[in-house]
Protein backbone atom coordinates (compact mmCIF):
# COMPACT_ATOMS: atom_id res chain seq x y z
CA UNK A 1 -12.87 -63.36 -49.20
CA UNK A 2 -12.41 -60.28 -46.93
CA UNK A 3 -15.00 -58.33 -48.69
CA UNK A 4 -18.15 -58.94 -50.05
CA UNK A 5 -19.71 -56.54 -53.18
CA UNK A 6 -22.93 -54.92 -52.87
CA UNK A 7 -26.06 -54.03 -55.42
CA UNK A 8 -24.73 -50.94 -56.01
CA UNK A 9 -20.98 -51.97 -56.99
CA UNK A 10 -19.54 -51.05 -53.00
CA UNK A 11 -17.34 -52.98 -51.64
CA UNK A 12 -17.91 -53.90 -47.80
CA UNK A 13 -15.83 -55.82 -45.47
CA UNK A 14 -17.08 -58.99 -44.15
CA UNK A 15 -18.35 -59.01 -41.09
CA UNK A 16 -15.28 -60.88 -38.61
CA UNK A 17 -12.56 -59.84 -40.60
CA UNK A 18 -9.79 -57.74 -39.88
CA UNK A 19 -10.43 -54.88 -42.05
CA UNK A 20 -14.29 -54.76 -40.45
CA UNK A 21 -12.85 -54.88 -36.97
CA UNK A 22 -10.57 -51.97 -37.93
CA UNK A 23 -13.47 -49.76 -39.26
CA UNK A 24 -15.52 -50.12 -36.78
CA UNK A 25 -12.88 -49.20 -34.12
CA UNK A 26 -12.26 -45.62 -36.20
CA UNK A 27 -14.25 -42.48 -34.49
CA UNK A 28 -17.38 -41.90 -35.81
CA UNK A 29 -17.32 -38.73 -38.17
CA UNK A 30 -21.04 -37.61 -36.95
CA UNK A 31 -20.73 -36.80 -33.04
CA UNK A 32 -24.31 -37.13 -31.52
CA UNK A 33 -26.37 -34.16 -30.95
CA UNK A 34 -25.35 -32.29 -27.80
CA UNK A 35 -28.02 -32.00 -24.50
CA UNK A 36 -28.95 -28.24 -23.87
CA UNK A 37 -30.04 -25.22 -25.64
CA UNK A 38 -30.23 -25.29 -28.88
CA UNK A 39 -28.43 -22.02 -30.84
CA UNK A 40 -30.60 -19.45 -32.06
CA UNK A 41 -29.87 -20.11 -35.60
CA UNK A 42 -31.67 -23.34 -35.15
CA UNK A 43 -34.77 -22.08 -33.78
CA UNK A 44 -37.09 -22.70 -36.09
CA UNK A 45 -39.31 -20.36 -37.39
CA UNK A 46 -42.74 -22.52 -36.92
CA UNK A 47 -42.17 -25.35 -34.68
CA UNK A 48 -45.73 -27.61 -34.90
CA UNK A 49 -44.13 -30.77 -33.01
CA UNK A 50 -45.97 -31.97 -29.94
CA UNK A 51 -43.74 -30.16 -27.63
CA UNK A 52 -45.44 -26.89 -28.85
CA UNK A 53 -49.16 -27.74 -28.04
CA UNK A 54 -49.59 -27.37 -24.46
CA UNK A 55 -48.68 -23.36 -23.94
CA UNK A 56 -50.00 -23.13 -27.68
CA UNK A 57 -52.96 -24.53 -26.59
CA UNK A 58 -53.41 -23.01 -23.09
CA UNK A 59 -52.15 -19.17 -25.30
CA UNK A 60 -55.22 -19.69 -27.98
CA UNK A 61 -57.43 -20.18 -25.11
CA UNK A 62 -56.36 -17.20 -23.42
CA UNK A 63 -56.39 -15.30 -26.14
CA UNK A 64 -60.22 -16.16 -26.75
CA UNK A 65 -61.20 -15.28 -23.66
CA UNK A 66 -59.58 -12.03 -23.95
CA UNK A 67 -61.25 -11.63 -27.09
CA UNK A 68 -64.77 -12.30 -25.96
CA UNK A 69 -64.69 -9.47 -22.83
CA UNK A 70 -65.41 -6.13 -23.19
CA UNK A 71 -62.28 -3.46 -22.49
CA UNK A 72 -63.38 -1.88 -19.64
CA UNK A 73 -63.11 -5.33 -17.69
CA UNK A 74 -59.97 -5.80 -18.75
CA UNK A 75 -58.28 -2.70 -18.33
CA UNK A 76 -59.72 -3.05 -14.85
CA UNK A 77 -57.45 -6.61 -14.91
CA UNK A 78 -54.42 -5.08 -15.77
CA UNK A 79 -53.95 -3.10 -12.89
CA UNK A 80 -52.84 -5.99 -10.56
CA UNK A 81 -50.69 -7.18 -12.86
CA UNK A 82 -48.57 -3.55 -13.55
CA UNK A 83 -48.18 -3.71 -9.60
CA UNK A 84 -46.55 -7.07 -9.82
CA UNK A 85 -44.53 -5.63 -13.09
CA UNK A 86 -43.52 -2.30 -10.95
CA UNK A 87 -42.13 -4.07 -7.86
CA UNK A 88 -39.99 -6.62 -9.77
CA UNK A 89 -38.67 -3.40 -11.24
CA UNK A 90 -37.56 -1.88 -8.82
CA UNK A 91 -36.48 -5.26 -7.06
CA UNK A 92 -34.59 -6.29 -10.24
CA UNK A 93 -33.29 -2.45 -10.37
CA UNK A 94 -29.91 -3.00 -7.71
CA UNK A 95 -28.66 -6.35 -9.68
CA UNK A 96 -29.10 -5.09 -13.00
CA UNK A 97 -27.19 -1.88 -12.23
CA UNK A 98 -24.00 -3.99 -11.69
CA UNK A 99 -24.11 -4.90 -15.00
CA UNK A 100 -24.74 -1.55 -17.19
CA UNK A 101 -28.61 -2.36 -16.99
CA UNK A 102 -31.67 -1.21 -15.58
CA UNK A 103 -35.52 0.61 -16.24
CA UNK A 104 -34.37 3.33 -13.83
CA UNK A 105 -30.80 3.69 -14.82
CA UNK A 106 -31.62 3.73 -18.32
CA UNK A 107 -34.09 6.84 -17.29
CA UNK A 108 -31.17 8.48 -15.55
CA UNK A 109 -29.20 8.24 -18.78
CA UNK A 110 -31.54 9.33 -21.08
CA UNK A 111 -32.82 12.53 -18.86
CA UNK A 112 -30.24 13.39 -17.17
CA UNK A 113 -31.01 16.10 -14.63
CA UNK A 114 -34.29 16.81 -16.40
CA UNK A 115 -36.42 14.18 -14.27
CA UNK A 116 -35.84 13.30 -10.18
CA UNK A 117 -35.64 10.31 -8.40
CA UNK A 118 -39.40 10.63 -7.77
CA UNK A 119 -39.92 11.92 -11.38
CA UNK A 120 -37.80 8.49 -12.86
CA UNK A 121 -40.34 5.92 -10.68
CA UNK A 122 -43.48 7.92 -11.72
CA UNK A 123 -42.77 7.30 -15.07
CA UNK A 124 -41.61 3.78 -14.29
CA UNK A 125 -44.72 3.21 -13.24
CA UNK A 126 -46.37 4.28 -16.42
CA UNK A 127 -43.93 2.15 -18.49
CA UNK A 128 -44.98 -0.69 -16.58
CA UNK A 129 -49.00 0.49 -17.06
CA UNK A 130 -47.84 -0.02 -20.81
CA UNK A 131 -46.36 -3.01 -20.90
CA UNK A 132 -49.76 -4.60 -18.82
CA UNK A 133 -51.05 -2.76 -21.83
CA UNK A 134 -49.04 -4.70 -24.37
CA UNK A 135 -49.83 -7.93 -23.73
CA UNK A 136 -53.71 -7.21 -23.55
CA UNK A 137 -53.54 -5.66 -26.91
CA UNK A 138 -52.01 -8.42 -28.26
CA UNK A 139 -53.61 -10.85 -27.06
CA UNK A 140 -56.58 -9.34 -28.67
CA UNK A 141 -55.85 -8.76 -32.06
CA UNK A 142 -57.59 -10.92 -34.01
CA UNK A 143 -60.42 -8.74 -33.41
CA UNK A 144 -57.96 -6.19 -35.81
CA UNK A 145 -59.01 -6.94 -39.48
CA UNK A 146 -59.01 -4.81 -43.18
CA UNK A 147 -62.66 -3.42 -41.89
CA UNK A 148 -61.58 -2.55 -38.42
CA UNK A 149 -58.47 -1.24 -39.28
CA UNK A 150 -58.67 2.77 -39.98
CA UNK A 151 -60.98 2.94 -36.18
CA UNK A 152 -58.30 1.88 -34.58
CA UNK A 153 -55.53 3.18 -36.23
CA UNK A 154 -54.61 6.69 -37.29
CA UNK A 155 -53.56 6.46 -40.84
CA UNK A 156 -52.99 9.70 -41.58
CA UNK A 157 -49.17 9.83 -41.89
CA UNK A 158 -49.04 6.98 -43.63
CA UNK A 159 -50.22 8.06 -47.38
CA UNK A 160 -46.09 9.52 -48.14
CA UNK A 161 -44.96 6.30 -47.39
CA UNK A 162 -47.28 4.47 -49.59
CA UNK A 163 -45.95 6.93 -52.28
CA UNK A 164 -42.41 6.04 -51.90
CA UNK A 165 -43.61 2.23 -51.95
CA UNK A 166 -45.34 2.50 -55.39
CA UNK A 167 -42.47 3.85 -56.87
CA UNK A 168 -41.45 0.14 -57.01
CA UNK A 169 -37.21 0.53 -55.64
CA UNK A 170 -38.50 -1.08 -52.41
CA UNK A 171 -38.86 0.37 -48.67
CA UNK A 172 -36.65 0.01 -45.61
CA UNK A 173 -39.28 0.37 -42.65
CA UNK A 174 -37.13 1.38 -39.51
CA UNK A 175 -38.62 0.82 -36.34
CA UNK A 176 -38.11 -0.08 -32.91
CA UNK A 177 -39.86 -1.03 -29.55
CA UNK A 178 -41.98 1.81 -29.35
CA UNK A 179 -45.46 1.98 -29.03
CA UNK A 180 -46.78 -1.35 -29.92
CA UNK A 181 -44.68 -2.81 -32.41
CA UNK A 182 -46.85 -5.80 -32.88
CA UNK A 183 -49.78 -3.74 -33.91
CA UNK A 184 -47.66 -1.95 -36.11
CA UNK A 185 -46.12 -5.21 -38.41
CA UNK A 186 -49.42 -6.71 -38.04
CA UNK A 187 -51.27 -3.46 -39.69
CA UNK A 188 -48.63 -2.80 -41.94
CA UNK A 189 -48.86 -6.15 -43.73
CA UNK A 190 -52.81 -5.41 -44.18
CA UNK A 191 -51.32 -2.29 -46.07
CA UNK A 192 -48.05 -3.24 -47.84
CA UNK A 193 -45.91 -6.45 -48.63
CA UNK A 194 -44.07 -6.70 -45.81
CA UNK A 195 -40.88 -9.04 -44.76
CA UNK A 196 -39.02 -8.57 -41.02
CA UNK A 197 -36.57 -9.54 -39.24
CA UNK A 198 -37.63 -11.08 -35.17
CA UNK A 199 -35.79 -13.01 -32.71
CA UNK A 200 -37.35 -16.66 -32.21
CA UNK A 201 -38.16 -17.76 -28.96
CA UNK A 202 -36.12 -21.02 -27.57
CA UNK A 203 -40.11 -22.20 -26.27
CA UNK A 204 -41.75 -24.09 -29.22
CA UNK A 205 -44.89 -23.24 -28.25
CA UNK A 206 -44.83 -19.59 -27.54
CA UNK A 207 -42.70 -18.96 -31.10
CA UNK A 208 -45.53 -20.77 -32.64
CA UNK A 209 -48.52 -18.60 -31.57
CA UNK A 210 -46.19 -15.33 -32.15
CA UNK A 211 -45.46 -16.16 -35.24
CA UNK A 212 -49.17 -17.06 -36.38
CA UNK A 213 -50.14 -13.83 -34.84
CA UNK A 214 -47.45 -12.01 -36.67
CA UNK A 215 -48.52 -13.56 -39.89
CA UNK A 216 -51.97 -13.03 -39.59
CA UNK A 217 -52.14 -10.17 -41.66
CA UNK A 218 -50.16 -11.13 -44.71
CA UNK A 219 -46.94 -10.21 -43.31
CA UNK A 220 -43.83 -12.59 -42.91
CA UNK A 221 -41.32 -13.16 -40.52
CA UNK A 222 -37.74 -14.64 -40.68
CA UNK A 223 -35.51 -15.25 -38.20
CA UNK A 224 -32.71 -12.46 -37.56
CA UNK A 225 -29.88 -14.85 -37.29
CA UNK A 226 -30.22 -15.62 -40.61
CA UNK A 227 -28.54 -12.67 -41.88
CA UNK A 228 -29.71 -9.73 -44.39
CA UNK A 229 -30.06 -11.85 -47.23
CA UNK A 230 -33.36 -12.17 -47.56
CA UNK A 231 -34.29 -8.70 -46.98
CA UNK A 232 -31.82 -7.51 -49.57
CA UNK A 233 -34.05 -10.00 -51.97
CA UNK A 234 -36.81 -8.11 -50.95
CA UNK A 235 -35.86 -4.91 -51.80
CA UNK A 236 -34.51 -5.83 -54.90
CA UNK A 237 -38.32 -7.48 -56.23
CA UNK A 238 -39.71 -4.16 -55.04
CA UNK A 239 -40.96 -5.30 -51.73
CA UNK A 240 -41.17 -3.45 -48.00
CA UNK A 241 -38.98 -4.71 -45.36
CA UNK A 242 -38.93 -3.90 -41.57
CA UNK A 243 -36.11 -3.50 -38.98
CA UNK A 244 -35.74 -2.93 -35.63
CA UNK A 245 -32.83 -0.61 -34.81
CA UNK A 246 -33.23 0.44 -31.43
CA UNK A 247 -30.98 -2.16 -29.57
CA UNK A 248 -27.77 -2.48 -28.12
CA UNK A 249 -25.11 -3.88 -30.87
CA UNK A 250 -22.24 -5.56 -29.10
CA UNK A 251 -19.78 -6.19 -32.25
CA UNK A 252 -20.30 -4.48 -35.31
CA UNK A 253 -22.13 -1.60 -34.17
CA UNK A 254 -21.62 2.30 -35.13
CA UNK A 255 -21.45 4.67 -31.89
CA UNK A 256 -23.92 7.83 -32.80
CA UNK A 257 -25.38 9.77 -30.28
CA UNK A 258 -28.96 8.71 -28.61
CA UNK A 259 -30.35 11.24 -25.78
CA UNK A 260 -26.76 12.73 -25.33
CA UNK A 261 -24.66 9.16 -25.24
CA UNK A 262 -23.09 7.75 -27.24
CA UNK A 263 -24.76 4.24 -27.89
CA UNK A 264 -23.45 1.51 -30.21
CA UNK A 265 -26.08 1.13 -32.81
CA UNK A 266 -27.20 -1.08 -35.84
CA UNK A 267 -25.86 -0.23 -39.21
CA UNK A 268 -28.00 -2.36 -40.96
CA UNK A 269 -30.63 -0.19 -42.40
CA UNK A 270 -27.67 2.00 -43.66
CA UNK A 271 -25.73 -0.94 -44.99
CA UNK A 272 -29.11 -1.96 -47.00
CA UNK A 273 -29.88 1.31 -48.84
CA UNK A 274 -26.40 1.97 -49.75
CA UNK A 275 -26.55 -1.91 -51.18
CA UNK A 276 -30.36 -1.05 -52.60
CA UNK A 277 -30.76 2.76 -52.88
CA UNK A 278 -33.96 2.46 -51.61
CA UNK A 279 -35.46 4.63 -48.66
CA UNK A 280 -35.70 4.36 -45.28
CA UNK A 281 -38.62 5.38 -43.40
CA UNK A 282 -38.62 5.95 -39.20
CA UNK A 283 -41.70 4.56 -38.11
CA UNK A 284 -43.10 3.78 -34.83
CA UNK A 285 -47.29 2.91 -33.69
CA UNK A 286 -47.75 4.82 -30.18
CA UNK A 287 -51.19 4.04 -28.38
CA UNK A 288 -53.01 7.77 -28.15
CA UNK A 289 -56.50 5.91 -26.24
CA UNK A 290 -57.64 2.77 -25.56
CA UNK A 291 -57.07 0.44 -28.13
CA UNK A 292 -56.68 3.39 -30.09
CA UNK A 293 -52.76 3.82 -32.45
CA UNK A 294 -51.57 6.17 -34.46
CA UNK A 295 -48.74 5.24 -36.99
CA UNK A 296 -45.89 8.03 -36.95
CA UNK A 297 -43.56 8.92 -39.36
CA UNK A 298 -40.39 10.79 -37.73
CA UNK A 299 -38.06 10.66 -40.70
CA UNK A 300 -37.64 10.04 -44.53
CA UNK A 301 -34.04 8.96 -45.32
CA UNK A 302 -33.07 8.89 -49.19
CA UNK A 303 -29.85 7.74 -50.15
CA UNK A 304 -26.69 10.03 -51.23
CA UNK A 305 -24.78 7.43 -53.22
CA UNK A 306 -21.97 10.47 -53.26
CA UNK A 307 -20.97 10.06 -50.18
CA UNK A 308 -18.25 8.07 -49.33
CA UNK A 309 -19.55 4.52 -47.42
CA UNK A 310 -18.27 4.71 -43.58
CA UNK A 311 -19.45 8.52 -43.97
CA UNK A 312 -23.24 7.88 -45.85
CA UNK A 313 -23.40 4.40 -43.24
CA UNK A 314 -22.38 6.59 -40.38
CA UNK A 315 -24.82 9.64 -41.17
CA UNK A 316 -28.22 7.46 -41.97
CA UNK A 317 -27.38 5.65 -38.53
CA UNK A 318 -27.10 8.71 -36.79
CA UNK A 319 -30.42 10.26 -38.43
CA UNK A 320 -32.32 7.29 -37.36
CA UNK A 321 -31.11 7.37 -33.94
CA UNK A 322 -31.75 11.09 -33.57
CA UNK A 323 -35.76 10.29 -35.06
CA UNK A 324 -36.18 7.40 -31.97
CA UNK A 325 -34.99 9.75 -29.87
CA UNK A 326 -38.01 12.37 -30.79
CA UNK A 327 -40.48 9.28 -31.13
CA UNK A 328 -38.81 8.97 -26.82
CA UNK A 329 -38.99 12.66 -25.99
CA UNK A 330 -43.21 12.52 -27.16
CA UNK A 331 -44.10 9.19 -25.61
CA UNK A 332 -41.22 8.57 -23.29
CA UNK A 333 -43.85 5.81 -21.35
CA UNK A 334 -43.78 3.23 -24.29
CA UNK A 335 -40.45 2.74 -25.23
CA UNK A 336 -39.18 -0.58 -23.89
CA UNK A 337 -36.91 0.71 -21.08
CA UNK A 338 -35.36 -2.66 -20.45
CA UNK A 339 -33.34 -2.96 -23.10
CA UNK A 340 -29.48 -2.62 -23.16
CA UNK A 341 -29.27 0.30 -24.78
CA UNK A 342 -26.16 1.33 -23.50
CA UNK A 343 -24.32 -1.44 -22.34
CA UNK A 344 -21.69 -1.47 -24.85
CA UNK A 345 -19.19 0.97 -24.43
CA UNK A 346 -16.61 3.08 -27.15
CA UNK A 347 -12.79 2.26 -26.22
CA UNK A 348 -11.27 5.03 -24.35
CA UNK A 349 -14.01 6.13 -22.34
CA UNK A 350 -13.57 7.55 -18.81
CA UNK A 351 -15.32 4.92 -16.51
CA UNK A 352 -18.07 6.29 -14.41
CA UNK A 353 -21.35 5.17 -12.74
CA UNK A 354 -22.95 6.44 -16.20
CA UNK A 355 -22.12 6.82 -19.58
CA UNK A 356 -20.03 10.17 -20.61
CA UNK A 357 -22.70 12.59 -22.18
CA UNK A 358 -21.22 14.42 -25.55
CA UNK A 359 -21.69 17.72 -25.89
């Protein structure tokens, strides 16, 4: 017999034969696993394997100690460290300008004539006071609980949007990186049911504590390479979602003007009220002391179902773009200069050292 039959009725050839020795010479369907980076939409969302307890460890630890000393001490710390984050700056400054990047050439782009050369690296400077500022603050909040959270953050806009919540057809938070956007998820899931969208990091460890800081105060995180899905669920139940749409979109994106340019921008929000109808809300949390936030409301967007959809997507994008750019005019220190903002560029447009301005 060439083949012998199994328990479960499958016939198998025997090992020797010919039909066994042709099988196994076929390719393999399953191709092992390839050596490198892993894509994002792998990532998980709360790796807990072994390879994520060293800098987990060693982050906790920091964290603690950072907990247990008074703010004085380390706001004296932090000044070092916003010298080291100033000269890389500036020494990063020359490359990234090759490539449509840059703190400083974002400044120029945004201000145009309105701030110097010397004007552009004083408020570098502060930028960099604010991200030494970041990383303190976040370090330290698990000292931020229900008790402790109207002294240190100003609630006071907040009561519309709680309004608009209750009225049960769900909330579209907008946001961006402005102020400190991790002490604004992590005090608006003490307030509301919250669900966001964050990029993983490739370390296992440092996604880890992130994401069991972020979580901390009821809110959840997903993944953003997993699509709009499970906001759209979200809404639909009732629930608050948050987005950040302050980033460069390099496919897909809607060109509406930010500070005078034209910068390709995230329809996303727009494509989930006009799936939803439910409102959007520009929101950002801006440090105004030490330790001390203040959650700001620059725009209410309702939905005109009306409209036609490339003209309602186009509009709410441009209306959101126009409220980050007022959130940037007050506190132009603590938005995250580094991004790309406007490295993507519209077809047609006359090449230059900077973008075209409109207008």
């Amino acid at each position: 017999m060439a083949a012998t039959p199994t328990r479960r009725g499958i016939v198998r050839p025997r090992p020797g034969s010919p039909s066994a020795a042709r099988r196994s010479s076929r390719p393999t369907e399953r191709e092992p696993p390839r050596v490198g980076r892993r894509k994002k939409e792998d990532l998980p969302d709360d790796p807990r394997g072994p390879a994520s307890w060293p800098l987990w460890f060693g982050l906790r630890g920091l964290s603690w100690v950072f907990c247990l000393l008074p703010w004085p001490v380390l706001r004296g710390l932090t000044l070092p460290l916003v010298a080291v984050f100033y000269a890389v700056t500036l020494w990063r400054e020359e490359r990234q300008n090759r490539r449509r990047r840059g703190v400083l050439r974002n400044m120029r782009i945004a201000f145009g004539d309105e701030l110097d050369a010397a004007g552009r690296r004083r408020l570098c400077w502060r930028y960099c006071d604010h991200g030494a500022l970041l990383i303190c603050e976040f370090l330290r909040l698990p000292l931020l609980d229900r008790r402790r959270l109207p002294r240190r953050i100003d609630l006071s806009e907040v009561q519309p949007v709680l309004e608009l919540y209750r009225q049960g057809g769900g909330l579209i938070c907008a946001t961006g990186h402005f102020g400190n956007w991790e002490m604004l998820g992590y005090g608006a899931g003490y307030l509301l049911p919250l669900l966001s969208l964050a990029r993983p990091f490739p370390e296992p460890g440092l996604q880890r504590f992130f994401y069991e800081r972020r979580r901390r105060s009821g809110a959840r995180v997903r993944s953003k390479f997993g699509g709009l899905w499970p906001l759209r669920k979200a809404l639909k139940r009732g629930e608050a979602v948050g987005l950040n749409m302050d980033e460069n979109l390099r496919r897909g994106g809607l060109f509406v003007p930010f500070c005078g340019v034209l910068a390709s921008t995230n329809p996303s929000a727009a494509i989930l009220q006009r799936n939803t109808g439910a409102p959007i809300v520009v929101i950002t949390c801006p440090r105004v002391g030490p330790e001390r936030f203040r959650l700001r409301v620059w725009d209410v967007i309702q939905a005109e179902p009306e409209r036609p959809a490339a003209e309602e997507r186009e509009r709410v994008t441009a209306r959101i773009a126009a409220a980050f750019e007022r959130g940037l005019r007050e506190y132009p220190e603590q938005w995250l200069w580094a991004l790309r903002r406007w490295e993507t560029r519209p077809e047609g447009e006359r090449e230059g050292e900077l973008p075209e301005r409109i207008g």
